[in-house]
Protein backbone atom coordinates (compact mmCIF):
# COMPACT_ATOMS: atom_id res chain seq x y z
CA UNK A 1 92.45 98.35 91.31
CA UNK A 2 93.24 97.88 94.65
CA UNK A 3 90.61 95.17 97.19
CA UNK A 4 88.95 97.24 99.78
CA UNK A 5 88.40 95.04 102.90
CA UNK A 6 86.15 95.54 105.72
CA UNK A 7 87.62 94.65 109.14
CA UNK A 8 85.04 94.85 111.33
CA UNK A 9 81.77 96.53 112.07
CA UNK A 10 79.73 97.26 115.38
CA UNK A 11 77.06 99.78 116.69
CA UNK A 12 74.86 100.87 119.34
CA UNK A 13 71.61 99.17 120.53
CA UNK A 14 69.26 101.50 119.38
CA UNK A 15 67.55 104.04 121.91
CA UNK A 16 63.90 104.93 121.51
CA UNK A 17 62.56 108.47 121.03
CA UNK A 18 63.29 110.04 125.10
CA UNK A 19 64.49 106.47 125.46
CA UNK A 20 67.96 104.78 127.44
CA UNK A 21 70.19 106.55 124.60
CA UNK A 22 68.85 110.50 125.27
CA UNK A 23 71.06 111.76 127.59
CA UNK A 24 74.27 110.97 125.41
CA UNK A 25 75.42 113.67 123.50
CA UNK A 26 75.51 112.39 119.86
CA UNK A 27 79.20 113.71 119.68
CA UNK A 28 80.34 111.51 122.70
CA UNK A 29 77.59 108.51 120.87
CA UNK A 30 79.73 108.82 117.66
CA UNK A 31 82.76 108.54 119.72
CA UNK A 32 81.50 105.32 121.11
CA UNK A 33 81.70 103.70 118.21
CA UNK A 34 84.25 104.76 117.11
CA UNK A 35 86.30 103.75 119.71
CA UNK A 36 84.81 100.37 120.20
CA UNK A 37 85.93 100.06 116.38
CA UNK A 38 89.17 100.97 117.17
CA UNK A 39 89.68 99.07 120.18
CA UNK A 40 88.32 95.63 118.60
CA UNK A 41 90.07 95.51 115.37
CA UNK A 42 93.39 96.36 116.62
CA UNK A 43 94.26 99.22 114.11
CA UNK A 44 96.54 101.78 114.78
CA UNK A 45 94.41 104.79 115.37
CA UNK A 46 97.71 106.90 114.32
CA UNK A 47 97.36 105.17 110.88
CA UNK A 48 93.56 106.34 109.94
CA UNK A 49 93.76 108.49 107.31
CA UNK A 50 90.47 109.90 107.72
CA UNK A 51 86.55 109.54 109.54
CA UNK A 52 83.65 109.65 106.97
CA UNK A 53 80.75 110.24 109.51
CA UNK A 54 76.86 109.93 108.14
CA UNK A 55 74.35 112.03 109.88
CA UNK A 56 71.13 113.84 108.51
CA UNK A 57 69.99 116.59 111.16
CA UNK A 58 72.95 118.60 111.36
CA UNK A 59 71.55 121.20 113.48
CA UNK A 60 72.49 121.93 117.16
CA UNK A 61 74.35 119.18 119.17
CA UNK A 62 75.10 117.88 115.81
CA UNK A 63 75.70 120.67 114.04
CA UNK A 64 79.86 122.25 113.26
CA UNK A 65 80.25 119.29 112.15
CA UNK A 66 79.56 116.05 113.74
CA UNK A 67 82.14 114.15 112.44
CA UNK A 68 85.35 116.21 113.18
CA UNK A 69 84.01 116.29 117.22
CA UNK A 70 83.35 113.12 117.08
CA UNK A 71 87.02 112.13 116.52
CA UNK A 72 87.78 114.85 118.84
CA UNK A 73 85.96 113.50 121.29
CA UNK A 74 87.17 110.06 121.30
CA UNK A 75 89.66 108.28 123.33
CA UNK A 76 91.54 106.27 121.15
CA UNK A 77 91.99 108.69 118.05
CA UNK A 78 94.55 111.15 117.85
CA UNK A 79 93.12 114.93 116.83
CA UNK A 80 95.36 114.24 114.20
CA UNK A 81 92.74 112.23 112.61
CA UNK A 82 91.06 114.27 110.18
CA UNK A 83 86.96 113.78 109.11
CA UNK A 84 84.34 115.11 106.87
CA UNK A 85 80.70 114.70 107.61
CA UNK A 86 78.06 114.21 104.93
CA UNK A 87 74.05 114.00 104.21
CA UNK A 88 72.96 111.32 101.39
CA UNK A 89 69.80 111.64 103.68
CA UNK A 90 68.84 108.13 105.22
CA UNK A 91 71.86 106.38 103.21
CA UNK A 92 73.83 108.59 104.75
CA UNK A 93 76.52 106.35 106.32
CA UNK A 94 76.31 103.63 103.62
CA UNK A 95 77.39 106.47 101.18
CA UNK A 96 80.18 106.90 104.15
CA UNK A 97 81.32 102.85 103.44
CA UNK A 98 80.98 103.45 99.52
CA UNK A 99 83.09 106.45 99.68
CA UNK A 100 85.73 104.58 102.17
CA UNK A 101 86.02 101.56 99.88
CA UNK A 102 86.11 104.23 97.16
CA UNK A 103 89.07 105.50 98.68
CA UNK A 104 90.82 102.84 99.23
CA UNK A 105 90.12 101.27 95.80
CA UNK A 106 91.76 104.30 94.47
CA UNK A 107 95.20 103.78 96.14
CA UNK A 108 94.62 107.40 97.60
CA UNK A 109 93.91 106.06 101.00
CA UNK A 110 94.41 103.09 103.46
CA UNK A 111 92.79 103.21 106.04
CA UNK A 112 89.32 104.37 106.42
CA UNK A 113 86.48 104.91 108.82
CA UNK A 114 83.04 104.98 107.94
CA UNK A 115 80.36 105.88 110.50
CA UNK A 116 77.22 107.65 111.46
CA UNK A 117 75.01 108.60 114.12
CA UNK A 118 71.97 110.37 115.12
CA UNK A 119 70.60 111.13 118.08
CA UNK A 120 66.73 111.74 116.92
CA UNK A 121 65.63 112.39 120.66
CA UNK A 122 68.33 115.54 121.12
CA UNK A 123 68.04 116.63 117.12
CA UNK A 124 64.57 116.22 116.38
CA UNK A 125 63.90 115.06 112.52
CA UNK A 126 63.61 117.92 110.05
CA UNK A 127 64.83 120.54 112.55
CA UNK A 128 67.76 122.12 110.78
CA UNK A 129 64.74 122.95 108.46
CA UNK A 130 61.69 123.66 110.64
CA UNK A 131 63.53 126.31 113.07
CA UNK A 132 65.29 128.33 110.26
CA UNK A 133 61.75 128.34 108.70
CA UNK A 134 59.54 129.76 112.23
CA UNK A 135 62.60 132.24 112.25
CA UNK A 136 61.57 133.04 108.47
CA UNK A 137 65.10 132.56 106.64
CA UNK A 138 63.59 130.77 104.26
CA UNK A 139 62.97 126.68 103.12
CA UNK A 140 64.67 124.47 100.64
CA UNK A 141 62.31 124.94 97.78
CA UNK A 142 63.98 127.54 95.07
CA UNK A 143 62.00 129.00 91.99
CA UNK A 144 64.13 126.81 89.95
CA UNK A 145 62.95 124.01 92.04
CA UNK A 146 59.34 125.24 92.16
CA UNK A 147 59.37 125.54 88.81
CA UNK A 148 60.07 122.27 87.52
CA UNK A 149 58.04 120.69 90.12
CA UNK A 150 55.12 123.12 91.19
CA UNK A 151 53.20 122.39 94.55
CA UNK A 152 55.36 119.44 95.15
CA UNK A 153 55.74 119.06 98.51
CA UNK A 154 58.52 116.25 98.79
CA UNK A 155 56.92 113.84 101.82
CA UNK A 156 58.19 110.10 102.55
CA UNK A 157 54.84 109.17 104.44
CA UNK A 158 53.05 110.37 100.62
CA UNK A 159 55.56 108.07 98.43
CA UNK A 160 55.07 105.09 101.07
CA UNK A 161 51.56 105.18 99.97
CA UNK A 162 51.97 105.42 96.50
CA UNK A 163 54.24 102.53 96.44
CA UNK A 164 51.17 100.94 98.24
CA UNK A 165 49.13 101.54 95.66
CA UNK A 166 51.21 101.21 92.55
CA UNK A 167 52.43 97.93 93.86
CA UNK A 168 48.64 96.55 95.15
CA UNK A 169 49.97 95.59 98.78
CA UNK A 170 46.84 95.75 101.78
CA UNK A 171 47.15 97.01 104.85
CA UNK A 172 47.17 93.19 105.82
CA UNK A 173 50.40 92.80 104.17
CA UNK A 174 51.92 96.18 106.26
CA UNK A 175 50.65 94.80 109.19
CA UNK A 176 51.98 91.15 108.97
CA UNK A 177 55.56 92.37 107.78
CA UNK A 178 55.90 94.80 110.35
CA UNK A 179 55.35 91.51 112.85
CA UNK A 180 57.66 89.41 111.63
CA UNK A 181 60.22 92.27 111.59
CA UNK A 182 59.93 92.37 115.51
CA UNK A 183 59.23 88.43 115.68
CA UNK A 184 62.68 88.10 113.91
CA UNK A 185 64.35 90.77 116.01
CA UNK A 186 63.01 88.98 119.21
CA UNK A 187 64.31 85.65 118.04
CA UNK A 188 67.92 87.28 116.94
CA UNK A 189 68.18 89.27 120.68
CA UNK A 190 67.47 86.00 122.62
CA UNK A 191 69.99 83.97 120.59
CA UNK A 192 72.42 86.72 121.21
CA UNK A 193 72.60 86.85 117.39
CA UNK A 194 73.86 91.36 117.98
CA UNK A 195 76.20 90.07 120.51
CA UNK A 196 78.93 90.39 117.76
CA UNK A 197 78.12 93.24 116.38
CA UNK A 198 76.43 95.82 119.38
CA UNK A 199 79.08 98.58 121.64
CA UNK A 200 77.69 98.38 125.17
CA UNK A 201 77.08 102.13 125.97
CA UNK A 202 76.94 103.22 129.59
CA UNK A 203 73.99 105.52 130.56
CA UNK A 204 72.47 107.21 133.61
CA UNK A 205 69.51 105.00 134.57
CA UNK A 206 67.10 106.09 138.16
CA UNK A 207 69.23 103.14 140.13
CA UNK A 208 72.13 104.09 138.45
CA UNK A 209 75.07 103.94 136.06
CA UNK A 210 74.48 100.66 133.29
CA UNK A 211 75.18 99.58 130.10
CA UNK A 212 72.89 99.34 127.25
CA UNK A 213 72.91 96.35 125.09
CA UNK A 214 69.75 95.46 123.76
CA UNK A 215 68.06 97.48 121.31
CA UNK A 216 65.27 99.39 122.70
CA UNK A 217 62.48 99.24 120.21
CA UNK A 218 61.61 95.48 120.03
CA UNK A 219 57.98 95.29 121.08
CA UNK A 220 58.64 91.97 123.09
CA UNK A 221 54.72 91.46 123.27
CA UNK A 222 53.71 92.28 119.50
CA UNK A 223 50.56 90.58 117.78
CA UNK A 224 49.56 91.30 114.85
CA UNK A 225 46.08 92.26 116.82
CA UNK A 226 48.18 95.30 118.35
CA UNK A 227 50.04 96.22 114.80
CA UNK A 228 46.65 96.60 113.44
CA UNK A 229 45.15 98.61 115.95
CA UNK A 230 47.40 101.71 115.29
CA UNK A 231 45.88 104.44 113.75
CA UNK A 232 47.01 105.59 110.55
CA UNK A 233 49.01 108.17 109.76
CA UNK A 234 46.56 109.71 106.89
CA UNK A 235 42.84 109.88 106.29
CA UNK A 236 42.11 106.71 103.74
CA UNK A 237 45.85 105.61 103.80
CA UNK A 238 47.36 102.33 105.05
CA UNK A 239 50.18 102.86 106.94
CA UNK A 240 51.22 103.30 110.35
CA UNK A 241 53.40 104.23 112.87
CA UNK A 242 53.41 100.32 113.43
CA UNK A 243 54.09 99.67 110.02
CA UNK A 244 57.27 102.46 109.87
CA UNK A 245 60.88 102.31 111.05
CA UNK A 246 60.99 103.86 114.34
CA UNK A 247 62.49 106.88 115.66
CA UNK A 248 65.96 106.26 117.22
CA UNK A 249 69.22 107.42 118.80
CA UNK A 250 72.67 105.53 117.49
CA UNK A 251 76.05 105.46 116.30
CA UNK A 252 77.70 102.89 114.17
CA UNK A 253 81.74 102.40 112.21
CA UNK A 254 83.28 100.28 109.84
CA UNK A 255 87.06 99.74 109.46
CA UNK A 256 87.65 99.49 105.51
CA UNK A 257 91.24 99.20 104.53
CA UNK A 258 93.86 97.94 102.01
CA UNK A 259 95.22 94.76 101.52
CA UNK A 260 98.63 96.29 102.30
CA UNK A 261 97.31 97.44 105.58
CA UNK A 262 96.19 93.66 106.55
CA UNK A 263 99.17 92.54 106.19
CA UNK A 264 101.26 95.37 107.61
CA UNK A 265 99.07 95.33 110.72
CA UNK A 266 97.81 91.77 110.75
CA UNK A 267 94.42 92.54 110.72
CA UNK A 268 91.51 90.07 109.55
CA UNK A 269 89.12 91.06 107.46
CA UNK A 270 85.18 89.93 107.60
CA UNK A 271 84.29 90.98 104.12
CA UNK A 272 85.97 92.50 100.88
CA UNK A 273 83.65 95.03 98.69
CA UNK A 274 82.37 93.48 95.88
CA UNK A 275 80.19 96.29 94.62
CA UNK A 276 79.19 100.10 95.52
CA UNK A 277 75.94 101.24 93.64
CA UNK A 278 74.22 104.82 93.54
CA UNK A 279 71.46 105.56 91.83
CA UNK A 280 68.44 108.46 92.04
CA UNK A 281 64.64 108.62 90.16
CA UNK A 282 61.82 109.90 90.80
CA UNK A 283 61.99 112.24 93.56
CA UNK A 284 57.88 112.37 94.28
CA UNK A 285 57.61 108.48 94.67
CA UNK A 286 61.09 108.68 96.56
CA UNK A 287 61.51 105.33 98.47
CA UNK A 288 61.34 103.09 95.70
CA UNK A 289 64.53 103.70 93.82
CA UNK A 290 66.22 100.58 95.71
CA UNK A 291 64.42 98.40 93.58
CA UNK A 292 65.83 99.72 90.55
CA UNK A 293 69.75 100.46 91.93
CA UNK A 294 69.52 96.47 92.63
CA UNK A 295 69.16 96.14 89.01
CA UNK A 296 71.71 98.18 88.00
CA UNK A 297 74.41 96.71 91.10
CA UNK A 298 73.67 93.05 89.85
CA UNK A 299 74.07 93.46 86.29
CA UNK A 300 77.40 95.87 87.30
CA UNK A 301 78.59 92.59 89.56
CA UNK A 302 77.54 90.18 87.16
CA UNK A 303 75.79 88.39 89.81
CA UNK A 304 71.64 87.46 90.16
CA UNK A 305 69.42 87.83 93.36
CA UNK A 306 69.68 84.05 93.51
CA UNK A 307 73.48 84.96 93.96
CA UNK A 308 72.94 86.61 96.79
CA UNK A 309 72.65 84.91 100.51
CA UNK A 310 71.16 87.88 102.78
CA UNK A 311 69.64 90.88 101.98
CA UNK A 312 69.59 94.48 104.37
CA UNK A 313 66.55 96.28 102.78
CA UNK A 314 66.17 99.31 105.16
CA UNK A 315 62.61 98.85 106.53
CA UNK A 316 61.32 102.77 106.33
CA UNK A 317 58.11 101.91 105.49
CA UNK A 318 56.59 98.16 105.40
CA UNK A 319 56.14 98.87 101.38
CA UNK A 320 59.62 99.25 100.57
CA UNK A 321 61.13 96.46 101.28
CA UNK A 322 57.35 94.13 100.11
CA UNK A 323 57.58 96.53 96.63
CA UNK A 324 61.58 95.36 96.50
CA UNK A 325 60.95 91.54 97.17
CA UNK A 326 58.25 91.37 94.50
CA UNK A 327 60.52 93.32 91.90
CA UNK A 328 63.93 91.38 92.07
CA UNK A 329 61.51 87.81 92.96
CA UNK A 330 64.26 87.82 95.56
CA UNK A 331 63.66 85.03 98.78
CA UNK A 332 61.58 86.81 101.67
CA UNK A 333 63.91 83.95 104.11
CA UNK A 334 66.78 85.47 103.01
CA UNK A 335 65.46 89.52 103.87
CA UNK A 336 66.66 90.88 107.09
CA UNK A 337 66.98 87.83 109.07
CA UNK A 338 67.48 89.50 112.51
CA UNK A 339 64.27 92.42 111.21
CA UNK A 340 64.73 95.59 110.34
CA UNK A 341 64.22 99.14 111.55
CA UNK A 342 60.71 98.43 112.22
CA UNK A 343 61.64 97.15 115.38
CA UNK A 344 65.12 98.06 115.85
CA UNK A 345 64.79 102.14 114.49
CA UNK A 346 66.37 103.94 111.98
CA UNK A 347 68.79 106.32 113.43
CA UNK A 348 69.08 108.43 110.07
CA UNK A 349 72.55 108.92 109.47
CA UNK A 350 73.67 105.60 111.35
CA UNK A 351 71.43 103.74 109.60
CA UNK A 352 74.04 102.56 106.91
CA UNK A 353 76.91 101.47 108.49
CA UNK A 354 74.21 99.84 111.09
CA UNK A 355 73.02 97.89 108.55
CA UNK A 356 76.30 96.58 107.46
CA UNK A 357 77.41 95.59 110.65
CA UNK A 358 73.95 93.31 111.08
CA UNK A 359 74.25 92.13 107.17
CA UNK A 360 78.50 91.41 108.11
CA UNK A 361 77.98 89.51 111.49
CA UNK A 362 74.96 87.91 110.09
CA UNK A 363 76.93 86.40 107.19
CA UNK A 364 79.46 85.26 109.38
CA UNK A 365 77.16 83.93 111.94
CA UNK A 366 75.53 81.46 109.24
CA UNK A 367 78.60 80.50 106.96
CA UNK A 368 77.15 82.10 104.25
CA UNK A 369 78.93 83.94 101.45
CA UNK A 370 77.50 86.92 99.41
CA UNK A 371 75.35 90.23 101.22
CA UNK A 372 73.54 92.44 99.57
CA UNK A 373 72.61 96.28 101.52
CA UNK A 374 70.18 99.14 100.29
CA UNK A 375 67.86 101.57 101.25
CA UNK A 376 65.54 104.39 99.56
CA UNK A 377 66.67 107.79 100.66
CA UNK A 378 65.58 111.83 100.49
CA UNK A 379 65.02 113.04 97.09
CA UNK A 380 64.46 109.46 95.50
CA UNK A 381 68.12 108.13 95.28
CA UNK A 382 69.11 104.75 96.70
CA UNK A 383 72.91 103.00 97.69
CA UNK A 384 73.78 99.19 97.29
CA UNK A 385 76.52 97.67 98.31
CA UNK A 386 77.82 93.76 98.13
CA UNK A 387 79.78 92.71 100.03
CA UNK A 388 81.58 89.00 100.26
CA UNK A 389 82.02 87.13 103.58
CA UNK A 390 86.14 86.02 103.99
């Protein structure tokens, strides 16, 4: 079976909700990326043989899909390029990478882009839902769905709080992650540790046209004083809008390609694929299938957590990544080592290939070998992915 190689991997600072980010078009965000992609690894943009673009609201500006627009859009891709855009919910654009490497591993394809974006400020969360719904066309929920799971109402924020409770974790616990997610993502901006990995994106600011570079979510002043004082999302519950990812605008891309390509083009890679992983459980409890596709990736790789030198646990809620450290006994100094979405936002369908780029640079950045990427998703299914740094 052929290697599948990633090349490089970049996205955007992340915008907050109404933030620097909301005035770009998500078509002309995707583009950004992709673009920057193109532009730093040197790939012939003739030679892409297609765009796998991630993105979860696909309803209005991101709706006719996304993906195709984006390439049309861009500067540096030909509209010969062709693209497919696709919803594994919050995973997304890691399904995007698995499906790349997937591709290439097969011998069917080359060269391949993986990518997301989502601009939550322009395509509001749940919308391509909600609107069809006040217009009364009906909702998701079938009798055949209804009937094997009656008065089920599928809810994130309700699973975040079971996995509090199954797993014992306080409100304490939320509270001190979600600090040390934006402690760690202070430490990594003023190091320039995103430097590598971040597209400068120029916006419309009230003195003017400039660039943003540093992502916008990072509560510079947090204490765990001000975590603690934010009121909770539900009546008895534990969690926060402290203690959850935040809302954001982004794009991301990965270049994954064949050995035969490196060569042909001279291109160097930053990682080959080691493993893809999907897996999908319990659909009430939702977030905490990543716990158990780990299982299932090591044993497929062969590998143990000790194996493994950084971890990308999507932060969505504080519990998933606490309920995943306490299930594979993996190293909390090895999890998200610049923090997570907590403080930097979860921009949906960017989200994966966002992760990768942090989990790829961050590798790189400490001479360290073997990454490890996952995150819960809709409907109780989670992705890993290993990569190993070259």
């Amino acid at each position: 079976m052929t290697t599948a190689y990633l090349v490089d991997a970049v996205r955007t600072a992340g915008g907050r909700r109404g933030g620097k980010l909301a005035g770009v078009h998500p078509v002309d965000l995707a583009a950004e990326a992709l673009d920057a992609l193109v532009e730093r690894t040197g790939v012939d943009p003739k030679s892409v043989d297609d765009v796998i673009m991630g993105c979860v609201t696909q309803a209005g500006e991101q709706s006719m899909h996304v993906g195709r627009n984006a390439v049309l859009a861009s500067k540096l891709l030909p509209q010969s390029t062709p693209a497919v855009t696709i919803d594994r919910q919050c995973g997304s654009s890691q399904q995007a990478v698995q499906f790349a490497a997937q591709a290439v591993m097969s011998g069917t394809q080359d060269v391949v882009i993986a990518s997301g974006v989502e601009s939550m400020s322009r395509v509001p969360m749940g919308s391509s839902l909600t609107f069809h719904m006040k217009e009364g066309l009906g909702t998701y929920k079938s009798p055949g769905l209804e009937e094997k799971y009656p008065g089920v109402l599928w809810s994130q924020f309700m699973g975040a709080e079971m996995i509090v409770e199954k797993h014992g974790f306080t409100k304490d616990d939320l509270d001190r992650f979600a600090l040390a997610s934006h402690e760690k993502a202070i430490a990594a901006t003023r190091a320039g540790a995103f430097d590598a990995e971040i597209v400068p994106v120029e916006i419309e600011a009230p003195d003017g046209p400039q660039m943003h570079r540093v992502d916008e979510g990072i509560r510079f002043d947090a204490t765990l004083e001000s975590i603690a004082s934010v009121k909770l999302l539900s009546e008895g519950g534990t969690i926060t809008a402290a203690t959850a990812s935040q809302i954001c605008d982004g794009s991301s891309a990965a270049l994954i390609v064949s050995e035969k390509v490196l060569k042909e083009q001279g291109l160097t890679p930053l990682a080959r694929i080691v493993n893809l992983t999907v897996t999908a459980g319990d659909p009430v409890i939702m977030l905490e299938e990543p716990l158990f596709a780990t299982d299932k990736a090591l044993r497929r790789a062969g590998m143990k957590i000790e194996d493994i030198d950084l971890y990308e646990v999507n932060e969505a809620f504080a519990p998933v990544p606490l309920a995943w450290l306490k299930h594979t006994g993996a190293d909390p100094e090895r999890l998200n080592v610049n923090g997570g979405a907590i403080a930097l936002g979860h921009p949906l369908g960017a989200s994966g290939t966002k992760l990768m780029a942090t989990l790829t640079h961050a590798l790189k950045a400490r001479g360290k070998k073997y990454g490890l990427q996952t995150m819960c998703e809709g409907g109780g299914i989670a992705n890993v992915t290993i990569i190993e740094a070259l």
